[in-house]
Every structure is written in C-alpha cells, then in structure tokens.
C-alpha atoms as a PDB file:
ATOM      1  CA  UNK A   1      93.869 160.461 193.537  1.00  0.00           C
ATOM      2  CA  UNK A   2      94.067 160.745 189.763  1.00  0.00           C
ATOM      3  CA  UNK A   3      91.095 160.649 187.451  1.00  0.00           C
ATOM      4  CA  UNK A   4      90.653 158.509 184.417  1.00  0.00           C
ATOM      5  CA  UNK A   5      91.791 161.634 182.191  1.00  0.00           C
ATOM      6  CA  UNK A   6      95.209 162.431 184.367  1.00  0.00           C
ATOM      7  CA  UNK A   7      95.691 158.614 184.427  1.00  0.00           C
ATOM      8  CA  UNK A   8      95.841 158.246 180.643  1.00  0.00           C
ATOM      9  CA  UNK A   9      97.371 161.087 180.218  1.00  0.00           C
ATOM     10  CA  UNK A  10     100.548 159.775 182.371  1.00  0.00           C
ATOM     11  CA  UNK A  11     100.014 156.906 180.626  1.00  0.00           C
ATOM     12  CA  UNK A  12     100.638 158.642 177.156  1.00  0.00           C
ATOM     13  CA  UNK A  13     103.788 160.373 178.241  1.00  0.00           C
ATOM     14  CA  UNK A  14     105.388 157.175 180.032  1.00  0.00           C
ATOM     15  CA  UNK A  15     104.608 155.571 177.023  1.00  0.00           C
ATOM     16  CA  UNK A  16     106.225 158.339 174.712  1.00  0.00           C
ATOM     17  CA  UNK A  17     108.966 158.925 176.857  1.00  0.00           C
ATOM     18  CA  UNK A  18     109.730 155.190 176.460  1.00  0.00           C
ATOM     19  CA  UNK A  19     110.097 155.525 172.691  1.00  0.00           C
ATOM     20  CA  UNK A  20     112.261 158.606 172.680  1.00  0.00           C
ATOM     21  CA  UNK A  21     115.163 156.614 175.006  1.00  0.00           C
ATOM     22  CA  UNK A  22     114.415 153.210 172.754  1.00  0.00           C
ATOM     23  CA  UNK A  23     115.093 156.403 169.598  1.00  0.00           C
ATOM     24  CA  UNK A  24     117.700 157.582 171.778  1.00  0.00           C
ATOM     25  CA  UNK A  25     119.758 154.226 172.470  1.00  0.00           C
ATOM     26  CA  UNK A  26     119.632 152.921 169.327  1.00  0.00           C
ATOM     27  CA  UNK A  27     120.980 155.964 167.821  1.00  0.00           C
ATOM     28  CA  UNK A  28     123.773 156.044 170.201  1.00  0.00           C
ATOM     29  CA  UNK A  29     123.904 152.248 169.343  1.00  0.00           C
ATOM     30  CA  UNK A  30     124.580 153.029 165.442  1.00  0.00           C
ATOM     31  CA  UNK A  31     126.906 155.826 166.125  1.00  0.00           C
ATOM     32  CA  UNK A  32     129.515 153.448 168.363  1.00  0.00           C
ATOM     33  CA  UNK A  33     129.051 150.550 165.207  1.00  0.00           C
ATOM     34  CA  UNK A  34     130.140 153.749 162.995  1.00  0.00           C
ATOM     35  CA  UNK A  35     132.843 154.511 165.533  1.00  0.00           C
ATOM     36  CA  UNK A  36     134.501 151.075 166.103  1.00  0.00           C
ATOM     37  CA  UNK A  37     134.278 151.212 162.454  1.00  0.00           C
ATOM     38  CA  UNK A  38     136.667 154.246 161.694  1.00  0.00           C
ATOM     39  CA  UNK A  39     140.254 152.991 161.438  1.00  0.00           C
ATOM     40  CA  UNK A  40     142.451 154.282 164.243  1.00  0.00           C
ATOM     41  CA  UNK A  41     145.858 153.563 165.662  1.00  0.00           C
ATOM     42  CA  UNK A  42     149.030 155.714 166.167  1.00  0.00           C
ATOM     43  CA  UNK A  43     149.943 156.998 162.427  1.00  0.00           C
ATOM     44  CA  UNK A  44     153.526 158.935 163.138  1.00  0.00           C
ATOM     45  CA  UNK A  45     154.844 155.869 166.372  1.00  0.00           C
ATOM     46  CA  UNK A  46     157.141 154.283 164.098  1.00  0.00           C
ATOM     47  CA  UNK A  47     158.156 157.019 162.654  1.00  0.00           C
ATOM     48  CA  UNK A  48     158.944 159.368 165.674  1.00  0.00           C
ATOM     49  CA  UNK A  49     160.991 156.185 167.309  1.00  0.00           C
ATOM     50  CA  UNK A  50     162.861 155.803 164.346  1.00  0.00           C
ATOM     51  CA  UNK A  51     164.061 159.583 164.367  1.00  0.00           C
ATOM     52  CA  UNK A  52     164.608 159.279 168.130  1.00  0.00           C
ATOM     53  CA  UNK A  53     166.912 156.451 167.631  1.00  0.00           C
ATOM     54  CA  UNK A  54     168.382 157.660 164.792  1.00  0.00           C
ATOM     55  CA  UNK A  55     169.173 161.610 166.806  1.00  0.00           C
ATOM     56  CA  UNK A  56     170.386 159.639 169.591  1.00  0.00           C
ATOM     57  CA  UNK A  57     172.724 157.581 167.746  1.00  0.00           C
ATOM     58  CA  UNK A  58     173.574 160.496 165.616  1.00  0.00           C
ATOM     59  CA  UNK A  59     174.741 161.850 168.849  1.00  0.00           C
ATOM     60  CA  UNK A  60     176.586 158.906 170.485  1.00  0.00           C
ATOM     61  CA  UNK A  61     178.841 159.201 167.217  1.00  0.00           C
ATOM     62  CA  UNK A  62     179.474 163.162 167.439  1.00  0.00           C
ATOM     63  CA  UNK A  63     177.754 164.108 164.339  1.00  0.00           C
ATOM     64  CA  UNK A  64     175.735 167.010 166.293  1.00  0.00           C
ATOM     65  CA  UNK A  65     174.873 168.804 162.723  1.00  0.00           C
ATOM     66  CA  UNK A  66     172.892 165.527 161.680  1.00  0.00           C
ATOM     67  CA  UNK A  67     171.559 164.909 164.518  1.00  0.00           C
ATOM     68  CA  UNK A  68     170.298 168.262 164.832  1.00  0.00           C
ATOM     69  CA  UNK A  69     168.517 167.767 161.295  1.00  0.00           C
ATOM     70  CA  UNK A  70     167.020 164.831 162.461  1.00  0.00           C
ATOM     71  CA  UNK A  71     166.012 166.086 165.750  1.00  0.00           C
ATOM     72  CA  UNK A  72     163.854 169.062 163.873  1.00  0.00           C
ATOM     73  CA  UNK A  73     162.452 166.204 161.391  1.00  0.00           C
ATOM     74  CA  UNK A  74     161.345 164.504 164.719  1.00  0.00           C
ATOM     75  CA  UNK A  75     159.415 167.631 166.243  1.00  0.00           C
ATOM     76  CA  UNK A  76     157.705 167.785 162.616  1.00  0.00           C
ATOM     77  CA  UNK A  77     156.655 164.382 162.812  1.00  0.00           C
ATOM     78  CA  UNK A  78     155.199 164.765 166.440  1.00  0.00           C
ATOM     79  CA  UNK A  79     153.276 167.987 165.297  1.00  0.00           C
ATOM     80  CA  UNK A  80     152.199 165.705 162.133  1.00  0.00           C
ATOM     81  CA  UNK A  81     150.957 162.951 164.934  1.00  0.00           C
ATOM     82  CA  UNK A  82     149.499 165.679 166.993  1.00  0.00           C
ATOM     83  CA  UNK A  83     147.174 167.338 163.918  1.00  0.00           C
ATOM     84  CA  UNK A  84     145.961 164.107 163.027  1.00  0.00           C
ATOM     85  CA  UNK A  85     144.871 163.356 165.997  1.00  0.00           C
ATOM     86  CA  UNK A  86     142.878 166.686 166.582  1.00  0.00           C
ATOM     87  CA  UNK A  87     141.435 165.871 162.952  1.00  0.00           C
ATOM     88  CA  UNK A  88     140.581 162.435 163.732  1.00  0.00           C
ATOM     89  CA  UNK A  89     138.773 163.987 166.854  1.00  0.00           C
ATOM     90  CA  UNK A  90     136.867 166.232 165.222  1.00  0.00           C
ATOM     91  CA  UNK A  91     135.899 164.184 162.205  1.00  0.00           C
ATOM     92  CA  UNK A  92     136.932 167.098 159.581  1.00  0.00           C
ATOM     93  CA  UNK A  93     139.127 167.239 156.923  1.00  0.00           C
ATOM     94  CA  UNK A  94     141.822 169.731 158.782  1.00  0.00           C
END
C-alpha cells in the first residue's frame, strides 16, 4: 500500500514523464518535416550511365584509348556520387 505522499508523488512523475515523450515526439515529428524537406535523389545516375554507354560503345568500335579516358571519367563520377552521398548523410559541407 502507498500513502497519499508516494501516491502523488507517482503521480508527478507519470505526469512528467508524459510531457517529456509528448517533447520527445514532436521533436522527432519536426525533424522528419525538415527531412522530407531536404532535396534528395541520385545526383551523378545519368551521368555514370552515360559514360558506361559511351566506354562500352567506345569499345564495341575498337577505340580502346577513348574508351579508356572515358572509363577513368566514369570511376570519377562514381567517387563524385559516392562523396555526396556521405555529405548528404552527414549534413556537412564536405
């Protein structure tokens, strides 16, 4: 059995412990509107399938030098893709 005092007491922190998730869920609540917010979508696609078709072709015709040109332009634009994705991730400038 609890007394008056313990009672209220329990009372107090159910009732405090209330606000902080009602704090707590409508701060996570403005952070997703922020996040659905921030513009995202694949920056480098087009331009790593247009190198891969373009090195492939390349190719197909026997110009190996130019393809091999375009082939390293490729590999820059997936490390491109890949840093802005890590930046996007972490939300800072680099």
């Amino acid at each position: 059995m609890l007394s008056d005092r313990d009672r209220r007491t329990l009372r107090e922190m159910e009732e405090a412990l209330e606000r902080s998730d009602e704090r707590y869920a409508s701060t996570f609540a403005l952070r997703a509107d922020r996040l659905r917010d921030v513009p995202r979508g694949p920056r480098f696609v087009r331009v790593v399938v247009v190198l891969v078709v373009l090195t492939v072709l390349l190719l197909v015709l026997g110009l190996a030098s130019i393809a091999l040109v375009t082939a390293s332009l490729l590999g820059l634009a997936v490390l491109l893709s890949a840093v802005a994705g890590q930046r996007d991730r972490r939300g800072g400038p680099w």
